[in-house]
N, C-alpha and C. Protein backbone atom coordinates (compact mmCIF):
# COMPACT_ATOMS: atom_id res chain seq x y z
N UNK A 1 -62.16 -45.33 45.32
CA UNK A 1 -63.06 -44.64 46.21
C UNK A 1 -62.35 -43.44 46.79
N UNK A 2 -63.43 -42.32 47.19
CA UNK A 2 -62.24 -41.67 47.80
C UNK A 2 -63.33 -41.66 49.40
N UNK A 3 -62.28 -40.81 50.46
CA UNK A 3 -62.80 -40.47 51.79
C UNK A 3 -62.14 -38.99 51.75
N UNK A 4 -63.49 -38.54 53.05
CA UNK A 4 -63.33 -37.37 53.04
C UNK A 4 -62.16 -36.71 54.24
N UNK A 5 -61.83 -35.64 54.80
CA UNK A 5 -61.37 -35.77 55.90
C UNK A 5 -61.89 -35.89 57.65
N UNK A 6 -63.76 -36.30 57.38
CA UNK A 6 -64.46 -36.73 58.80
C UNK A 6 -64.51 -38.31 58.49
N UNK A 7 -63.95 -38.61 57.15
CA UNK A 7 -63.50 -40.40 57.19
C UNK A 7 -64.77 -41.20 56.71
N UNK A 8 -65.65 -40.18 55.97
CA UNK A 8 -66.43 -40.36 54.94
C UNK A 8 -65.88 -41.11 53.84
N UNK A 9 -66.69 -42.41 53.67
CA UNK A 9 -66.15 -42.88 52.61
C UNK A 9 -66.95 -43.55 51.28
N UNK A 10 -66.69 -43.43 50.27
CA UNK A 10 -67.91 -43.46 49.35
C UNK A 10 -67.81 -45.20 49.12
N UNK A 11 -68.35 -45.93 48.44
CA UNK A 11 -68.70 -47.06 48.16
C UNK A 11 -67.15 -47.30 46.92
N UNK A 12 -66.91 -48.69 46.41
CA UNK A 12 -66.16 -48.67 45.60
C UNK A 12 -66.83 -48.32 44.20
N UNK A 13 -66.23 -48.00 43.33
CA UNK A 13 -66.30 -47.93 41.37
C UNK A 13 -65.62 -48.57 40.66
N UNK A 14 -65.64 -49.45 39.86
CA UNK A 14 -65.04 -50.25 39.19
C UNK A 14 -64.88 -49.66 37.64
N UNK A 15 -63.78 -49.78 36.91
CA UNK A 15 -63.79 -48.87 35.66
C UNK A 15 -63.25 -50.28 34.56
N UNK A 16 -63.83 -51.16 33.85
CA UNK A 16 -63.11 -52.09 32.87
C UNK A 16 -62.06 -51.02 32.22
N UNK A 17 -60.87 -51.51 32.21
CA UNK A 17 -60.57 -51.37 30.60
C UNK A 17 -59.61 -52.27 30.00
N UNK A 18 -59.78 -51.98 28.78
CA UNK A 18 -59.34 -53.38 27.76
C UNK A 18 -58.19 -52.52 26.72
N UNK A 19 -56.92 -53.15 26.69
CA UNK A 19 -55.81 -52.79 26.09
C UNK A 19 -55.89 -53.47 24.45
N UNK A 20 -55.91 -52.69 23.51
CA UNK A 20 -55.15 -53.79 22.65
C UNK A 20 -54.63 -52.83 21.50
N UNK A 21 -53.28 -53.01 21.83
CA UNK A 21 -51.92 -52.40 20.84
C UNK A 21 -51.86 -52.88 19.51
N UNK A 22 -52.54 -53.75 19.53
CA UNK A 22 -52.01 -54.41 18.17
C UNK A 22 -52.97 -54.14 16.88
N UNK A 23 -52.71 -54.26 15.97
CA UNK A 23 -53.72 -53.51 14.63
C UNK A 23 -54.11 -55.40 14.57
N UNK A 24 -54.73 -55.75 13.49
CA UNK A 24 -55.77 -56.88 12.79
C UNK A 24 -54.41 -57.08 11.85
N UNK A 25 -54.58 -58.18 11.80
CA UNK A 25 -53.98 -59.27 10.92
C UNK A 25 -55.20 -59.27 9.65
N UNK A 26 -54.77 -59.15 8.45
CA UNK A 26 -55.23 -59.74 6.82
C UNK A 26 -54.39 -60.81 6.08
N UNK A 27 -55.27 -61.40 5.66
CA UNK A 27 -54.35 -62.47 4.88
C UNK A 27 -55.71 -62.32 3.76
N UNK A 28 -54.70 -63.05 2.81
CA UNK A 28 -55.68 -63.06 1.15
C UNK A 28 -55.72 -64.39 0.50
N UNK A 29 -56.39 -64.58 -0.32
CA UNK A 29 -56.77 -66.06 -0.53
C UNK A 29 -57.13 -65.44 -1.91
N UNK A 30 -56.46 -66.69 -3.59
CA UNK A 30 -57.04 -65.82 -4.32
C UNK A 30 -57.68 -66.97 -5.08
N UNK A 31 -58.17 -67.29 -6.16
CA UNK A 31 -59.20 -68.41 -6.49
C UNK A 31 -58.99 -68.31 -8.61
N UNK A 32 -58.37 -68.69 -9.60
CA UNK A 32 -58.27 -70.00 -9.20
C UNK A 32 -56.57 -69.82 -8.16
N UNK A 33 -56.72 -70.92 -7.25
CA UNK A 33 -55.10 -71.16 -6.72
C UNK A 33 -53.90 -71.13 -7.07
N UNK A 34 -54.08 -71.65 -8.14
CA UNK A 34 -52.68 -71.50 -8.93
C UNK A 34 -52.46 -71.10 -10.48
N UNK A 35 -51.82 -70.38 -10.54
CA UNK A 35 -52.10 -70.08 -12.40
C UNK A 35 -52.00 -71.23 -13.14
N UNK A 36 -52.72 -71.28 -14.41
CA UNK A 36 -52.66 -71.71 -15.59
C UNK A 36 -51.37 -71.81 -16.04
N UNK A 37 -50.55 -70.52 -16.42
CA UNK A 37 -49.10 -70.03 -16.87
C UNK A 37 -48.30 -70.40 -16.47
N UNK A 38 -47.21 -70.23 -17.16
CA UNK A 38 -45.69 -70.21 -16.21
C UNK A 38 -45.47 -68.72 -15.71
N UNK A 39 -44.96 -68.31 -14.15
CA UNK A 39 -44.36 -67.19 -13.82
C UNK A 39 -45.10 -66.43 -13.22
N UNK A 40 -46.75 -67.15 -12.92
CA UNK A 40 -47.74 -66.54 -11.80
C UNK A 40 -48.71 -66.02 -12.98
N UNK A 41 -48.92 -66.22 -13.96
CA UNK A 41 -49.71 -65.39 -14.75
C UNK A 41 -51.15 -66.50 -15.00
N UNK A 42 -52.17 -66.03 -15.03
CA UNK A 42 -53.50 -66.53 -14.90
C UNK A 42 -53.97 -66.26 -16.31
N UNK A 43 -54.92 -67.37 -16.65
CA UNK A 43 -55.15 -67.36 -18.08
C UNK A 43 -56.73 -66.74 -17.98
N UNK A 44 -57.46 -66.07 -16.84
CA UNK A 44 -58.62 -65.72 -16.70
C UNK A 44 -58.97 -64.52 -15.69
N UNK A 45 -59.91 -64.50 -14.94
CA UNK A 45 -59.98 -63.63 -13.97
C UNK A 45 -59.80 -64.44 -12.81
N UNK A 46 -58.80 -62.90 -11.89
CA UNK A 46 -58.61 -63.86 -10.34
C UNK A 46 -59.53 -63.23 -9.58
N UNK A 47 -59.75 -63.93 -8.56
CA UNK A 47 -61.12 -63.25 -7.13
C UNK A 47 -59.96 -63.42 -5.81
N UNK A 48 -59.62 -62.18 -5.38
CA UNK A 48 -58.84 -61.78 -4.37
C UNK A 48 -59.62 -62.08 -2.90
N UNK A 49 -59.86 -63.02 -2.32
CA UNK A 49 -60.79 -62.76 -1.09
C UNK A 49 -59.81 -62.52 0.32
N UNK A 50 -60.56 -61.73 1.19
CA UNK A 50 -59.83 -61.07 2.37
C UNK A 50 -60.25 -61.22 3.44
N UNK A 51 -59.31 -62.17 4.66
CA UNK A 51 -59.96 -62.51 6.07
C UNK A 51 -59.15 -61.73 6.82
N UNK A 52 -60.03 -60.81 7.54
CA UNK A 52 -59.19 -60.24 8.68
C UNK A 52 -59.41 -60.77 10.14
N UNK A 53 -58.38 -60.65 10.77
CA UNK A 53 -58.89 -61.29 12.43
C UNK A 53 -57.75 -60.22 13.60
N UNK A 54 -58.34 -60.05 14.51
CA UNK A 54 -57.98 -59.31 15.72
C UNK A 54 -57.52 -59.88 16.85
N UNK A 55 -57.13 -61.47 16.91
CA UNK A 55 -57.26 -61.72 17.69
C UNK A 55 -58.13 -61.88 19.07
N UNK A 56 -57.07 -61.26 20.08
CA UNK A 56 -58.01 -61.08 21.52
C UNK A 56 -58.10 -59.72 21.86
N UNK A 57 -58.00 -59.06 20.08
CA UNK A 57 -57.86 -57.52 20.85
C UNK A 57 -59.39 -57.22 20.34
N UNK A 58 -59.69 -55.80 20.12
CA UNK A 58 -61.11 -55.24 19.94
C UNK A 58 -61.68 -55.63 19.47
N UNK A 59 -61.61 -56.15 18.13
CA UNK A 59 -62.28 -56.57 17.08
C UNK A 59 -62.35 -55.68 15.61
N UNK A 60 -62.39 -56.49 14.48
CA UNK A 60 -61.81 -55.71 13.24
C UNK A 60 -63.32 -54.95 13.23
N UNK A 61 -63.00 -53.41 12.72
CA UNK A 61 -64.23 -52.83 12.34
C UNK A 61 -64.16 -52.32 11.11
N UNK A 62 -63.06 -52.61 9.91
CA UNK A 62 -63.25 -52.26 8.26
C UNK A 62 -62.04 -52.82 7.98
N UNK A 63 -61.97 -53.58 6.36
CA UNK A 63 -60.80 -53.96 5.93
C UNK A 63 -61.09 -53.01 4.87
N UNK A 64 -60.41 -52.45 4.03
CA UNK A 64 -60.07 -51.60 2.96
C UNK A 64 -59.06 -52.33 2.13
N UNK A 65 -59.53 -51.64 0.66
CA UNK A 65 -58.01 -52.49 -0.55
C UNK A 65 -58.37 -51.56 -1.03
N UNK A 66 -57.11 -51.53 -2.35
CA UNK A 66 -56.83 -50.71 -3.51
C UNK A 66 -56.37 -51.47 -4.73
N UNK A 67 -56.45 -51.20 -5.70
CA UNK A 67 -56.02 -52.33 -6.87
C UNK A 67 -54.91 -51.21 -7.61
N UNK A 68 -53.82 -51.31 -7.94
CA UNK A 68 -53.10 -50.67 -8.78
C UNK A 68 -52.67 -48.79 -8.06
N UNK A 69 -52.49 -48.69 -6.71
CA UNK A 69 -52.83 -47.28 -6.18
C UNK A 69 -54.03 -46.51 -6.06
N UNK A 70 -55.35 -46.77 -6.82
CA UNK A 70 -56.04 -46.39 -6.74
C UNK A 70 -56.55 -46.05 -5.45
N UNK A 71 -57.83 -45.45 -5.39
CA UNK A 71 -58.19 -45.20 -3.81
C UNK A 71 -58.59 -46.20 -2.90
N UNK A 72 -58.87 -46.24 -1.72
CA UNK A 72 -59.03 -47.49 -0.94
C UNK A 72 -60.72 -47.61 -0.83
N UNK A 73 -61.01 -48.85 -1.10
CA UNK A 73 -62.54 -49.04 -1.01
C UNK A 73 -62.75 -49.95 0.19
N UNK A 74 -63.62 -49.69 1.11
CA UNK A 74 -64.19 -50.99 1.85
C UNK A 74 -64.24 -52.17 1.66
N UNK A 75 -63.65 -53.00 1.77
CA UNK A 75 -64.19 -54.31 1.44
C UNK A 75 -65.15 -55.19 1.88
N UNK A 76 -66.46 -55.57 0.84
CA UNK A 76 -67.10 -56.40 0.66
C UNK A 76 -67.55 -57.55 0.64
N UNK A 77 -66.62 -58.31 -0.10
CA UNK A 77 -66.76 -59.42 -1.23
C UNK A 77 -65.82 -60.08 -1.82
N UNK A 78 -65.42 -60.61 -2.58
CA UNK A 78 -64.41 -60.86 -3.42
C UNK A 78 -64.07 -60.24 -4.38
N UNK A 79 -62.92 -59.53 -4.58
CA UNK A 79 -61.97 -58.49 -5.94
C UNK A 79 -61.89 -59.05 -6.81
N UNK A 80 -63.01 -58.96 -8.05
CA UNK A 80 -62.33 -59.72 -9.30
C UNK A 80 -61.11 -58.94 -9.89
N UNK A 81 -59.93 -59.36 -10.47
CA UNK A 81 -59.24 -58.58 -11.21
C UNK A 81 -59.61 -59.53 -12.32
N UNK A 82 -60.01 -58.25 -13.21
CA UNK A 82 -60.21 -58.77 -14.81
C UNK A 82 -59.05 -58.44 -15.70
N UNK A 83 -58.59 -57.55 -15.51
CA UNK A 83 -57.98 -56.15 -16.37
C UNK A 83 -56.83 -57.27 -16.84
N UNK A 84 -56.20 -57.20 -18.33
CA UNK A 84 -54.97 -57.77 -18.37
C UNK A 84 -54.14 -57.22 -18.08
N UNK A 85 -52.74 -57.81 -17.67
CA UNK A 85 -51.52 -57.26 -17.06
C UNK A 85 -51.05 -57.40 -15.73
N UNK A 86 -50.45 -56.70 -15.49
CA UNK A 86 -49.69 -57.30 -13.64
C UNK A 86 -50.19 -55.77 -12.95
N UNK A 87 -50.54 -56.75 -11.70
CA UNK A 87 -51.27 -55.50 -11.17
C UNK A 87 -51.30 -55.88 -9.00
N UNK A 88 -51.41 -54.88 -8.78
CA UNK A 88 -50.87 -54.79 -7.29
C UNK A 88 -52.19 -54.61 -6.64
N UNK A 89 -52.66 -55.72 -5.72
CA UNK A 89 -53.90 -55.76 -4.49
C UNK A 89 -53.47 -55.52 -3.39
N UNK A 90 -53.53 -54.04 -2.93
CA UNK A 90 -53.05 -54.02 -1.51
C UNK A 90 -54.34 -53.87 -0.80
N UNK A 91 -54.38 -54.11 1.03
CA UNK A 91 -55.18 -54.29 1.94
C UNK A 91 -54.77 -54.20 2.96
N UNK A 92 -55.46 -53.63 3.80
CA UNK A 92 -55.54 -53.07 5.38
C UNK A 92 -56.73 -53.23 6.13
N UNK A 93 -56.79 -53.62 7.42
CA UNK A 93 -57.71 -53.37 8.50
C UNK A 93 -57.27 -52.78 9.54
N UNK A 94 -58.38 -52.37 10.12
CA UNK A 94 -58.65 -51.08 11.28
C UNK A 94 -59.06 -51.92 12.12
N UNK A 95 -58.87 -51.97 13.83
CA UNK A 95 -59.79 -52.22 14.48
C UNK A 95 -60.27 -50.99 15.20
N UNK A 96 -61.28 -51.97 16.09
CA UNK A 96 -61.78 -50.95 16.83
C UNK A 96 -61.57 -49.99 17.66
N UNK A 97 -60.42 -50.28 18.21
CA UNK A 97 -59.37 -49.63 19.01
C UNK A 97 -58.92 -48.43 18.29
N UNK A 98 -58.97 -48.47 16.87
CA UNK A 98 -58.36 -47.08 15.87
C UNK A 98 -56.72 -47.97 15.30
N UNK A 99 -56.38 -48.95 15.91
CA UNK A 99 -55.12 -49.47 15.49
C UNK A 99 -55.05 -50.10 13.64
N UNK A 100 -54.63 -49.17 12.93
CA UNK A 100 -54.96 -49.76 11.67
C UNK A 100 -53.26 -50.76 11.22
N UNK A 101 -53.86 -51.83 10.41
CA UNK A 101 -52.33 -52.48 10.31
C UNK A 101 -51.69 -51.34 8.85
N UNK A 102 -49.98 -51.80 8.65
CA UNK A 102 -50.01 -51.09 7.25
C UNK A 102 -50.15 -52.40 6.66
N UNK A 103 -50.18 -51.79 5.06
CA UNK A 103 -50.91 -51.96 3.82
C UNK A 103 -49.60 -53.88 3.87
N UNK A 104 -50.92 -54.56 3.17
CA UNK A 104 -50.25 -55.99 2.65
C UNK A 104 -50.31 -55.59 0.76
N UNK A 105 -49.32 -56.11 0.04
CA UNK A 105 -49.64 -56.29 -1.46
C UNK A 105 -49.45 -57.32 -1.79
N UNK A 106 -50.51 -57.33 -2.59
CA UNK A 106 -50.22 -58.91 -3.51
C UNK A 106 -50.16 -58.85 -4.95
N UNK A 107 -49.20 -59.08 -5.57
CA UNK A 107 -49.08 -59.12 -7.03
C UNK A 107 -49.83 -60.45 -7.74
N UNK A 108 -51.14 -59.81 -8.81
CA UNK A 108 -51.71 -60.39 -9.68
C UNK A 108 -51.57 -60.20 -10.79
N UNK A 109 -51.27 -61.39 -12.07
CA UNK A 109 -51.06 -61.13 -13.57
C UNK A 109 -52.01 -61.78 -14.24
N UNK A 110 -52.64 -61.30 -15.21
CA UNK A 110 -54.17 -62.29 -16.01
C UNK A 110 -53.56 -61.59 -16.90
N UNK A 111 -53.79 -62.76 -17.90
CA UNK A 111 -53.19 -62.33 -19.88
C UNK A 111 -54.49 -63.44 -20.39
N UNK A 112 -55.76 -62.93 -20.97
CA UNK A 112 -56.69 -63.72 -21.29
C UNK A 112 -56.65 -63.70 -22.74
N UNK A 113 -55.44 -63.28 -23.74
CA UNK A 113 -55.38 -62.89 -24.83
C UNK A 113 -54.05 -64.04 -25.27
N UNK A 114 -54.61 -64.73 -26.25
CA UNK A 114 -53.49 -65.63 -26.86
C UNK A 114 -52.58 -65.30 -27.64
N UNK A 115 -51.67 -65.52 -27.66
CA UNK A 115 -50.41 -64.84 -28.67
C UNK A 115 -50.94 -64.90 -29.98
N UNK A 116 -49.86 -64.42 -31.10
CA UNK A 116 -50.85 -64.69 -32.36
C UNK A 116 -48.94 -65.23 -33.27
N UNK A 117 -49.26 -66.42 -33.84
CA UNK A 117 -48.55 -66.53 -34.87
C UNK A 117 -48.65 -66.40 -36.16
N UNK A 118 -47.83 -65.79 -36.99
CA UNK A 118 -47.49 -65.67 -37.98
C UNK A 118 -46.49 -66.76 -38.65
N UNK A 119 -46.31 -67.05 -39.92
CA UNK A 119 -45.50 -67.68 -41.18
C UNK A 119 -45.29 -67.01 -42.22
N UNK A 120 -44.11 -67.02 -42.51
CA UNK A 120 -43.38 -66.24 -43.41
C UNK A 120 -42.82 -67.26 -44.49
N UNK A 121 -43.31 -67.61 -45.61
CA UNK A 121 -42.63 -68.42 -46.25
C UNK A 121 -42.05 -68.16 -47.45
N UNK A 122 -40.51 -68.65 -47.67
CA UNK A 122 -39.60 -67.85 -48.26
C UNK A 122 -39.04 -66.65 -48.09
N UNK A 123 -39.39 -65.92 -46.65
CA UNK A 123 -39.03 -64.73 -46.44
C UNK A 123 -40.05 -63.69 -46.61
N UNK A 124 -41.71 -64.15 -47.04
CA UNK A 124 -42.32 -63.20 -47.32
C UNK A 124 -43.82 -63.79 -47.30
N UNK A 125 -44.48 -63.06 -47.12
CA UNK A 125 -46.04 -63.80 -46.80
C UNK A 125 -46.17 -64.60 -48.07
N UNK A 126 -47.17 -65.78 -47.38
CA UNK A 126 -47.69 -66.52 -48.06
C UNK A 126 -48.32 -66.18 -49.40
N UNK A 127 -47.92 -67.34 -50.53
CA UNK A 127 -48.86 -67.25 -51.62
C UNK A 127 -49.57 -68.48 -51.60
N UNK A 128 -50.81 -68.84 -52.77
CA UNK A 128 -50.88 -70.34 -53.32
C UNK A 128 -50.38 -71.02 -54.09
N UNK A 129 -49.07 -71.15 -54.49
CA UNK A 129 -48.21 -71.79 -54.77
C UNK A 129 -46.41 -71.66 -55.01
N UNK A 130 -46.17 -72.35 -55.32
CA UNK A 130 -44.25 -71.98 -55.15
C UNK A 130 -44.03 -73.49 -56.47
N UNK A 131 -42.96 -72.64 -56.77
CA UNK A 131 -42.14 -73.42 -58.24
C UNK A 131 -41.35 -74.60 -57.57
N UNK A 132 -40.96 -74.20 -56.01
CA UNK A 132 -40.01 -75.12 -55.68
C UNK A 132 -40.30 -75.49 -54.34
N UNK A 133 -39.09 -75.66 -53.30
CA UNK A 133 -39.20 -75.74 -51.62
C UNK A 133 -39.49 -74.15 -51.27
N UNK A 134 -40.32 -74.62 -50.16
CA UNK A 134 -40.64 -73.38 -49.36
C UNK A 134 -40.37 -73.72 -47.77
N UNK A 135 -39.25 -72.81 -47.51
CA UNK A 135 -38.88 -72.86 -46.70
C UNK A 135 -40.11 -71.75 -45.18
N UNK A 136 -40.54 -72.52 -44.54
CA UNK A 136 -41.24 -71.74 -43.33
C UNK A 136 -40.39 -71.30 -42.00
N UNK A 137 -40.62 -70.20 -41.72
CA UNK A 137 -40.84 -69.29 -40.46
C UNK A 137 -41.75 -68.88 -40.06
N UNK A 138 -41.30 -68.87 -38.80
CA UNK A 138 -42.65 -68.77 -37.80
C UNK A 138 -42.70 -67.15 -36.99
N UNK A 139 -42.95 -66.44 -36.85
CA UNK A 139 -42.69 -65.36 -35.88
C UNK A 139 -44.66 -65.27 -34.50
N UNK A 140 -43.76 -65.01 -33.38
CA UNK A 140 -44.97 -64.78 -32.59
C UNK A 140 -44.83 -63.71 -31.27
N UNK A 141 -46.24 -63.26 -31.94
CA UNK A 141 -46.18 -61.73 -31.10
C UNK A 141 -47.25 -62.55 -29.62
N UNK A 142 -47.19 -61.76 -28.30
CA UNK A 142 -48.13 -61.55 -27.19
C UNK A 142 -48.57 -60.22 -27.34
N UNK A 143 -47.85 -59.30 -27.59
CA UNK A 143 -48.40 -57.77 -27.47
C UNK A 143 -48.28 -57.79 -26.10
N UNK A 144 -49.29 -57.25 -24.95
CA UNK A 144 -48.78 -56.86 -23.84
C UNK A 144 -48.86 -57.89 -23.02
N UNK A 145 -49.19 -59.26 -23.39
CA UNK A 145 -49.52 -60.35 -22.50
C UNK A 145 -48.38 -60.61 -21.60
N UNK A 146 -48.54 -61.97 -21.07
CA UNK A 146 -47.31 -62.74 -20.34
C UNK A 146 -46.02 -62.96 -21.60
N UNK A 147 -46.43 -63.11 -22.47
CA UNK A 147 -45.02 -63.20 -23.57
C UNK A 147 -45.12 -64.57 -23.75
N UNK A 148 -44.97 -64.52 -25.15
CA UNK A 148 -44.64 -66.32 -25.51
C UNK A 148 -44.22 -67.14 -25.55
N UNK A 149 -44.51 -68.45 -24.95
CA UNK A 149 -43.05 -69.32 -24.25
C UNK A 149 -43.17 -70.51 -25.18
N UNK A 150 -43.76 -70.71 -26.08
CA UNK A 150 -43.75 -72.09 -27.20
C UNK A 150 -44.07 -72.04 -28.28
N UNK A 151 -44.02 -72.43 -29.28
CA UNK A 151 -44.82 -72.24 -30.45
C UNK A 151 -44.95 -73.74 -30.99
N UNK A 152 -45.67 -74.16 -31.54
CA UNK A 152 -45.98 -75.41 -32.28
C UNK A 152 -46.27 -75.67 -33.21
N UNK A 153 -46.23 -76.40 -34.36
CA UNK A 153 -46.96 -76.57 -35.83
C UNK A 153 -46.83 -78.04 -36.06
N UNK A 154 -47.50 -78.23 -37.19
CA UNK A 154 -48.28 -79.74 -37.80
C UNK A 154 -48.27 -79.05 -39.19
N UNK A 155 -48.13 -80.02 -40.11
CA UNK A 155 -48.41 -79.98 -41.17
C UNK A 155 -49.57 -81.06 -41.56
N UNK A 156 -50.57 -80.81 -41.96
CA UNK A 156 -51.79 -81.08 -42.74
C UNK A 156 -52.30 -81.56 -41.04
N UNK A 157 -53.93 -82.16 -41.20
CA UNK A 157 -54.72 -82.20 -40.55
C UNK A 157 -54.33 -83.39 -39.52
N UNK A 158 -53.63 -83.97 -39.55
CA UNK A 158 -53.34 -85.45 -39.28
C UNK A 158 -51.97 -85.48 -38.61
N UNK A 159 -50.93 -84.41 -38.93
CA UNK A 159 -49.66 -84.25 -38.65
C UNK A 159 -49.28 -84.23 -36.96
N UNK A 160 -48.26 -85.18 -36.63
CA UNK A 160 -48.33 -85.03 -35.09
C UNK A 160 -47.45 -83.26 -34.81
N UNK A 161 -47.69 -82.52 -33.59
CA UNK A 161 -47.18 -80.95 -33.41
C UNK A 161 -45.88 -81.34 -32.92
N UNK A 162 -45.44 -80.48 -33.66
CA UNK A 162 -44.10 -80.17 -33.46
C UNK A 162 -43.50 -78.68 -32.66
N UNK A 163 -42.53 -78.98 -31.82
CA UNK A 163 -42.34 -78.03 -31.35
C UNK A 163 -41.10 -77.01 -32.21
N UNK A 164 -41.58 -75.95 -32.62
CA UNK A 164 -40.90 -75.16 -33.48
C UNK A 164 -39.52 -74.90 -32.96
N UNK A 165 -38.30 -74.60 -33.52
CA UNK A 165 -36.78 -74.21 -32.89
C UNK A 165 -36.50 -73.53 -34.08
N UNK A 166 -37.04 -73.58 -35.68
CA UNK A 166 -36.74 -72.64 -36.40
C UNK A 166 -37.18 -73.05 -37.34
N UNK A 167 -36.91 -72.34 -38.88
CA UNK A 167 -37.34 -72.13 -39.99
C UNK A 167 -36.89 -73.57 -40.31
N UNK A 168 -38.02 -74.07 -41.02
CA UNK A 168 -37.95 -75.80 -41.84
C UNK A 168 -38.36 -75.52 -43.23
N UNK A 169 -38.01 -76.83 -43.85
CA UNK A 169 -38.17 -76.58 -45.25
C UNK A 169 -39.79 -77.56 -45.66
N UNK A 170 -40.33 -77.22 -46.65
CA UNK A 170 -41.56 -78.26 -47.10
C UNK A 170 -40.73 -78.42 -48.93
N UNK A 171 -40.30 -79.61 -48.82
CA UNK A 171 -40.17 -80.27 -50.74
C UNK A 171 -40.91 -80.96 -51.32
N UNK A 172 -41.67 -81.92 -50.37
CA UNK A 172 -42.72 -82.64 -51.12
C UNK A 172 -43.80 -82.34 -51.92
N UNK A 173 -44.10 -82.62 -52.86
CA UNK A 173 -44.96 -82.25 -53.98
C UNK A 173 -46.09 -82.67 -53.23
N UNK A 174 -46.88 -81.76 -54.30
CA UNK A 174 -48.66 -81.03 -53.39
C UNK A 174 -48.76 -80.10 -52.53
N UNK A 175 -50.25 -79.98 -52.06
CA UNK A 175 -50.53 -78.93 -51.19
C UNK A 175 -50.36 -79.62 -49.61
N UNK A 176 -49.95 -78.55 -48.94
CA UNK A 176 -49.34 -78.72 -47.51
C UNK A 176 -50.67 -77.49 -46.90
N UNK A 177 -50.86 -77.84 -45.82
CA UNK A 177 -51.48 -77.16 -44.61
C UNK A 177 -50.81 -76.88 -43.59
């Protein structure tokens, strides 16, 4: 209030105000939970979902992400990442106050592409038949996937899998699968 100097004095004014220093907290949640893979890598698409909270300060008024640097979009919904390869979900919220937090990242890897094996027998692609033993190798590509961590084979339809460690021989007479 103020007074004047005949000791005039005006009524009181009350002014709220509300402090809050602090930017919004994000946290991310991604679905499925845990990879398929060994080494964080997902055998499908992940859905990135994003809770922001402010506490007891203003209240959040936009969370924003980016996938890979790209530009920052509002967030919606849930981020599918489809794309194969390893790839970076960063995210931020603003509150209302103007206090924006900095950026969180989260590293996501999806490889929805199966390796591919090859057999080399005798040192050279397959024919339909051989005079003698045919010795097999195995070679296996991912291309840009997670990379290949096993390989397995069976011989004929019935054969229990074996886990490959190297080139084996086939001597037994007849046809082999």
């Amino acid at each position: 209030r103020a007074i004047d100097a005949a000791g005039n004095a005006e009524g009181f004014n009350s002014v709220a105000i509300k402090i809050d220093p602090n930017a919004p907290a994000t946290t991310a949640a991604i679905s499925p939970l845990e990879p398929f893979g060994t080494g964080g890598w997902h055998d499908g698409t992940v859905t990135v979902r994003l809770t922001a909270d402010d506490g007891r300060g203003s209240g959040v008024a936009a969370t924003h992400y980016r996938v890979d640097g790209g530009a920052w979009i509002p967030y919606a919904g849930g981020i599918a990442v489809e794309q194969a390869g390893e790839h970076v979900v960063e995210y931020r919220s603003t509150d209302v106050a103007g206090n924006e937090a900095e950026p969180t990242a989260l590293a996501v890897k999806v490889d929805k592409t199966p390796p591919v094996t090859t057999a080399r027998v005798n040192g050279a692609a397959p024919v339909a038949t051989y005079a003698g033993a045919a010795r097999v190798a195995l070679t296996r590509d991912d291309g840009d996937g997670s990379g290949a961590v096993a390989t397995e084979y069976r011989i004929g339809a019935d054969g229990a899998w074996t886990s490959y460690t190297g080139a084996f021989d086939l001597t037994a007479l007849g046809g082999h699968r």
